[in-house]
N, C-alpha and C. Protein backbone atom coordinates (compact mmCIF):
# COMPACT_ATOMS: atom_id res chain seq x y z
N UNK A 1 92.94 115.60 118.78
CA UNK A 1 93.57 116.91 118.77
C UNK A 1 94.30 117.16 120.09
N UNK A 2 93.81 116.70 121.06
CA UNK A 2 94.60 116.86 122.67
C UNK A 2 95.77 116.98 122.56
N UNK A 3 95.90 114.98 121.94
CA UNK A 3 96.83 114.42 122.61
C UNK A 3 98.11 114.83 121.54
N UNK A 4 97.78 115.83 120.25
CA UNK A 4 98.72 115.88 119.33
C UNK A 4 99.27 117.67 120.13
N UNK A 5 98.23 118.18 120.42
CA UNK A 5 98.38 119.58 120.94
C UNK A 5 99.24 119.66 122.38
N UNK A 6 99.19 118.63 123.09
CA UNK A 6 99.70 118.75 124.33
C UNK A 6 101.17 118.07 124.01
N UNK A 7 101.24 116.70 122.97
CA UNK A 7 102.84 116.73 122.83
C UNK A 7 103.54 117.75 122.19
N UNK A 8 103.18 118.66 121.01
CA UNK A 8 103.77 119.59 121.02
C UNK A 8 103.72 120.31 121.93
N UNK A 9 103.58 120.67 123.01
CA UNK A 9 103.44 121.33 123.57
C UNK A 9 104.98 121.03 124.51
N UNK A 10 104.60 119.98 124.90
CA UNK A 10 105.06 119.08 125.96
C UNK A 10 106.94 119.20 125.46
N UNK A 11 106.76 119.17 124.44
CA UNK A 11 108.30 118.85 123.56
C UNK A 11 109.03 120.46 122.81
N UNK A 12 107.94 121.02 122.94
CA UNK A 12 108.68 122.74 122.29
C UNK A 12 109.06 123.26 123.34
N UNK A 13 110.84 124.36 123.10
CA UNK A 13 110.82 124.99 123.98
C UNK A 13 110.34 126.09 124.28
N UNK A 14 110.31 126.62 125.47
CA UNK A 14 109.53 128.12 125.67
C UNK A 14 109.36 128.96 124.96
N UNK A 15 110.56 129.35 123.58
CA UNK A 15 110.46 130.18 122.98
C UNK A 15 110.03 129.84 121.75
N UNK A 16 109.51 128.65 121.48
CA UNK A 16 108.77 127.87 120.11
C UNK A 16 107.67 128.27 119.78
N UNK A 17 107.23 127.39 119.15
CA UNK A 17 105.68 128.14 118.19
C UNK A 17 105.16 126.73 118.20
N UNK A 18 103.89 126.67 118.22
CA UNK A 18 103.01 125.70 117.58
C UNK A 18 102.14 125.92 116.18
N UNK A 19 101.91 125.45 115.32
CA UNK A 19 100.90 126.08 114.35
C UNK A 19 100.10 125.12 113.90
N UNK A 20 98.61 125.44 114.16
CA UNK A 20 97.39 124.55 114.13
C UNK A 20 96.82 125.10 113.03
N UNK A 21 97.24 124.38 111.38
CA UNK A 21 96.34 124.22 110.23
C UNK A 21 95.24 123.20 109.74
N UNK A 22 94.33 123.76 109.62
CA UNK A 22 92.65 123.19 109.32
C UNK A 22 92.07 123.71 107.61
N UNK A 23 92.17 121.87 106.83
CA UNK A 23 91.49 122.71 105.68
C UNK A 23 91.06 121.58 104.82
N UNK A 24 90.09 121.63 103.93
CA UNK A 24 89.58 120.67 103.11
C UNK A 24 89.99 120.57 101.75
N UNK A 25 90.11 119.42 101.17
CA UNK A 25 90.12 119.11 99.75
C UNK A 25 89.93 117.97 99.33
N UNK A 26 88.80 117.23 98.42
CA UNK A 26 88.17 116.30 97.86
C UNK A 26 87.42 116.08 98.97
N UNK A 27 86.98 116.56 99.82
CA UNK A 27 86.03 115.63 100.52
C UNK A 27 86.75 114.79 101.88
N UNK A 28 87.70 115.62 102.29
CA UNK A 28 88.88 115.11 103.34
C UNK A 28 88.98 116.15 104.26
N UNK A 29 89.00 115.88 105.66
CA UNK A 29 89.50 117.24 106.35
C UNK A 29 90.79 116.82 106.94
N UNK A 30 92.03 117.95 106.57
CA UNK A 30 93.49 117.67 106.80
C UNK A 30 93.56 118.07 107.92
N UNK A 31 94.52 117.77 108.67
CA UNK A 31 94.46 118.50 110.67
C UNK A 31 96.01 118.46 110.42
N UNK A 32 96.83 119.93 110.72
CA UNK A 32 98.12 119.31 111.07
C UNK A 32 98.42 119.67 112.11
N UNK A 33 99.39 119.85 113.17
CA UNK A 33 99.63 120.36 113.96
C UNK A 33 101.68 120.45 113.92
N UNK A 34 102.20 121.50 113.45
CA UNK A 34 103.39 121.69 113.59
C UNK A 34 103.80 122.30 114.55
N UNK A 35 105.77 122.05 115.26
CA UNK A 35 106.06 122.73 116.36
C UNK A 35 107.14 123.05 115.87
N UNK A 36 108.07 123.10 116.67
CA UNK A 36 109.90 123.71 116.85
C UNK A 36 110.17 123.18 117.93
N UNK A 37 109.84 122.07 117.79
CA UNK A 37 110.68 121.24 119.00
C UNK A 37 111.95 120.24 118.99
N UNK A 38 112.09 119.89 120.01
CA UNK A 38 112.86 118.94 119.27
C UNK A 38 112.98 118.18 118.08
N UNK A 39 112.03 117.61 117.89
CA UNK A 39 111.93 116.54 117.21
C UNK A 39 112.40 115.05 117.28
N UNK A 40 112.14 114.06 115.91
CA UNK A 40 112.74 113.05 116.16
C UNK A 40 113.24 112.44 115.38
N UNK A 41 114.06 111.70 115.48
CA UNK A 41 115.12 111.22 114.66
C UNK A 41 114.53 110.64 113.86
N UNK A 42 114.95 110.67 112.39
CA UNK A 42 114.27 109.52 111.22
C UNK A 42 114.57 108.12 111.52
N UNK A 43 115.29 107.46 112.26
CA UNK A 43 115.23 106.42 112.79
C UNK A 43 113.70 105.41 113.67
N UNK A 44 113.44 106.70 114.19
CA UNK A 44 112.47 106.53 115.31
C UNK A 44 111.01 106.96 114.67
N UNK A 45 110.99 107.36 113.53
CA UNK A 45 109.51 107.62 113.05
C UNK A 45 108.64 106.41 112.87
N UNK A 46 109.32 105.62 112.31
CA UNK A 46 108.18 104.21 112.60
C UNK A 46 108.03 103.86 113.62
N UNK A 47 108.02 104.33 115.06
CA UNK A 47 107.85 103.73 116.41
C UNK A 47 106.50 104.28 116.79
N UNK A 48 106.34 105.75 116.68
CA UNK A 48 106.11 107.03 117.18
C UNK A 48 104.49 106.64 117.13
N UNK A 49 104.05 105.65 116.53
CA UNK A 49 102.48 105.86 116.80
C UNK A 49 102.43 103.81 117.22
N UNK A 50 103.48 103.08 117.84
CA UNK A 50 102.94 102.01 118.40
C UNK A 50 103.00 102.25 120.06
N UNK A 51 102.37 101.61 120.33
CA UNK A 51 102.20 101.64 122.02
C UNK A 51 103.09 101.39 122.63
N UNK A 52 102.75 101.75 124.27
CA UNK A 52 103.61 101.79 125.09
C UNK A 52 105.28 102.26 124.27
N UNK A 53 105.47 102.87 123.33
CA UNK A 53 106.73 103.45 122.87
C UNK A 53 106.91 105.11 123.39
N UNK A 54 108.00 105.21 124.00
CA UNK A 54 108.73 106.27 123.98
C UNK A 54 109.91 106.53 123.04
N UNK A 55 110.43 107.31 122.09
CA UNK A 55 110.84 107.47 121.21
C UNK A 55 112.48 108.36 122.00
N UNK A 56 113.90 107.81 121.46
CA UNK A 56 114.46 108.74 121.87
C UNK A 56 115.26 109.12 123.10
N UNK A 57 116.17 109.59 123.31
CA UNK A 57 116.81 109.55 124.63
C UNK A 57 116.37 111.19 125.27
N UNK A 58 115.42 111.52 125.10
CA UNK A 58 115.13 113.00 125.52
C UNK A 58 113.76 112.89 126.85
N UNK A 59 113.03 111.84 126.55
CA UNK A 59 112.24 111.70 127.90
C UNK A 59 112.37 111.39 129.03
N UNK A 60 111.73 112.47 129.86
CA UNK A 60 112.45 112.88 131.02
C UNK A 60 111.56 113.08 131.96
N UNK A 61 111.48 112.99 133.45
CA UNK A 61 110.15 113.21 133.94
C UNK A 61 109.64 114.62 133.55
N UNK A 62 109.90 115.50 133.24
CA UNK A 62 109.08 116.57 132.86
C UNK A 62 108.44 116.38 131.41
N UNK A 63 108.98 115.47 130.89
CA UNK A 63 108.11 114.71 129.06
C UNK A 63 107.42 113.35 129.86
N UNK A 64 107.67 112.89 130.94
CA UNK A 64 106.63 111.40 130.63
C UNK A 64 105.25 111.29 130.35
N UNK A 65 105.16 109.86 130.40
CA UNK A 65 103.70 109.78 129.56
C UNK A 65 103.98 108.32 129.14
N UNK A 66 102.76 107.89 128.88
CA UNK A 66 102.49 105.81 128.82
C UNK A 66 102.71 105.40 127.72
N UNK A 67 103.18 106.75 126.63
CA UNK A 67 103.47 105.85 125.45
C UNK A 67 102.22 105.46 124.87
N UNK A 68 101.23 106.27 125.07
CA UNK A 68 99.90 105.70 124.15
C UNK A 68 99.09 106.89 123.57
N UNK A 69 99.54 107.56 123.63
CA UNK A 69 98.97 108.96 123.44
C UNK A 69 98.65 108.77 121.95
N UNK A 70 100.24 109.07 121.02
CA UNK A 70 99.74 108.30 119.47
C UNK A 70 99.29 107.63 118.94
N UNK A 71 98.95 106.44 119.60
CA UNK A 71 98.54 105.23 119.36
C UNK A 71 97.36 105.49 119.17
N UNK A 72 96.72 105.83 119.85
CA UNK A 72 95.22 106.15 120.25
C UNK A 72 95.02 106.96 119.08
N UNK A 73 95.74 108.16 118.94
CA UNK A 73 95.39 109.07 118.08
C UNK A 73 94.99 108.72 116.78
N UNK A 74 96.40 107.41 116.83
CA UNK A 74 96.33 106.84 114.82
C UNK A 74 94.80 106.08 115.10
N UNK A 75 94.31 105.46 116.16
CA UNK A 75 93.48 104.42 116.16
C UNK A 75 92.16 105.33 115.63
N UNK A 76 92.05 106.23 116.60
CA UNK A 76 90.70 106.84 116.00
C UNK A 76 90.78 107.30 114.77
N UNK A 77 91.64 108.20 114.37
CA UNK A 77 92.08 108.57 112.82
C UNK A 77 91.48 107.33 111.96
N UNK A 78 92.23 106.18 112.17
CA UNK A 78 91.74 104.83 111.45
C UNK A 78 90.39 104.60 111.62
N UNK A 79 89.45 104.96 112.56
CA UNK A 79 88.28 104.71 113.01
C UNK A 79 87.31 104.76 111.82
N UNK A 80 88.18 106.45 111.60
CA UNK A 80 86.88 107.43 111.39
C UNK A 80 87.54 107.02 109.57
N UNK A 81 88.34 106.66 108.78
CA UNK A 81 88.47 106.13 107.65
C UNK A 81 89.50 107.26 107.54
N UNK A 82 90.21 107.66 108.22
CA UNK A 82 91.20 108.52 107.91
C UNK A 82 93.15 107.86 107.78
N UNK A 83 93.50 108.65 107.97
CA UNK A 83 95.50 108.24 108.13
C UNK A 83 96.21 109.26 108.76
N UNK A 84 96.95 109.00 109.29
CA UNK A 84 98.15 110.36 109.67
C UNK A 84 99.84 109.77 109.84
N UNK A 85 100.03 110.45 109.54
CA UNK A 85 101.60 110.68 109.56
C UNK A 85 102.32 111.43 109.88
N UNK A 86 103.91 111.55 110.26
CA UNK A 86 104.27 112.74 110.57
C UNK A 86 105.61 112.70 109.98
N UNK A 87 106.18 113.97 110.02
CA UNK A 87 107.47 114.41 109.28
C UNK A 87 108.59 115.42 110.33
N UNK A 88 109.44 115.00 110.23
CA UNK A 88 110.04 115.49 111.13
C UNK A 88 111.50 115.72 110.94
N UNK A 89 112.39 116.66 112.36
CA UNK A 89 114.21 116.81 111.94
C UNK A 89 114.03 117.03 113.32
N UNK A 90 115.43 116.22 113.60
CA UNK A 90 115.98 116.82 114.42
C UNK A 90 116.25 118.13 115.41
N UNK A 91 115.83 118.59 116.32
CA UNK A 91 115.85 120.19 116.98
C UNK A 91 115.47 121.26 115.77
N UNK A 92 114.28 120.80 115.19
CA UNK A 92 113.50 121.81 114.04
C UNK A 92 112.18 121.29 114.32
N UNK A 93 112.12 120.30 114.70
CA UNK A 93 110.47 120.13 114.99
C UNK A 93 109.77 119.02 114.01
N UNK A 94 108.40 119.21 114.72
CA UNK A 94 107.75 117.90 113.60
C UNK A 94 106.02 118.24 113.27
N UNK A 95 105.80 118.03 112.35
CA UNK A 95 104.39 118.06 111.95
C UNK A 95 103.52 117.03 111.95
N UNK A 96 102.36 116.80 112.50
CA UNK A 96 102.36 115.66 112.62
C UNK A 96 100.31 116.20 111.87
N UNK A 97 100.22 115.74 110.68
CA UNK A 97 99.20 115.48 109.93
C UNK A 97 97.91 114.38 109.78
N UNK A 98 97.14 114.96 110.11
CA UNK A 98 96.21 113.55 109.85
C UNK A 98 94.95 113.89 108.76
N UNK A 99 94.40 113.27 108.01
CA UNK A 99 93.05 113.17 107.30
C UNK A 99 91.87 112.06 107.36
N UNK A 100 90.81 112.83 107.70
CA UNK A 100 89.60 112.16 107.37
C UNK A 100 88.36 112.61 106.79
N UNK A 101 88.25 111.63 105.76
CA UNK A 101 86.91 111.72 105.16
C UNK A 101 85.70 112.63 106.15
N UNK A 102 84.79 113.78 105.22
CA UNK A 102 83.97 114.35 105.15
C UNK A 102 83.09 113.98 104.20
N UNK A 103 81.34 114.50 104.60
CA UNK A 103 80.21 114.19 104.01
C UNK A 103 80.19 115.47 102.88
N UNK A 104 80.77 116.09 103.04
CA UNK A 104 80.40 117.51 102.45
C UNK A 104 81.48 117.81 101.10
């Protein structure tokens, strides 16, 4: 959740929104986290969760970062028997979704 909360963060401008939805169905808990940020190009969505990748001509020292932030994120997601993905446009922002299995 950090590392999805702090890139939106990191990537919306001042006057953006974040929106943190939490909810279950079959036995799955969905996590999304949407912004109004930039976003990223449909080109670049298959990059966005391998390592050491920076996505994009918009990172800047006030966005850096090692490029592992997602990576990590998908890894545990995968850990725990889950998936995530994300959806995105151009200067509209991106959602970036994940699910994992629950006992309940």
């Amino acid at each position: 959740m950090y590392n999805l909360i702090s890139n939106a963060i990191k990537f919306t401008p001042e006057k953006g929104s974040i929106t943190i939805n939490v909810w279950s169905v079959d036995k799955k808990l969905h996590v999304s986290v949407k912004d109004t940020g930039i976003g990223i190009a449909e080109d670049h969505i298959d990059e966005v969760f391998k390592p050491f990748i920076q996505v994009g001509d918009f990172v800047s020292k006030e966005q850096a970062g090692t490029g592992l932030g997602l990576a990590l994120v998908k890894k545990l997601v995968e850990l725990h028997g889950g998936d995530i993905w994300v959806e995105s446009e151009m200067e509209k922002g991106s959602t970036f979704t994940f699910t994992i299995p629950t006992n309940k």
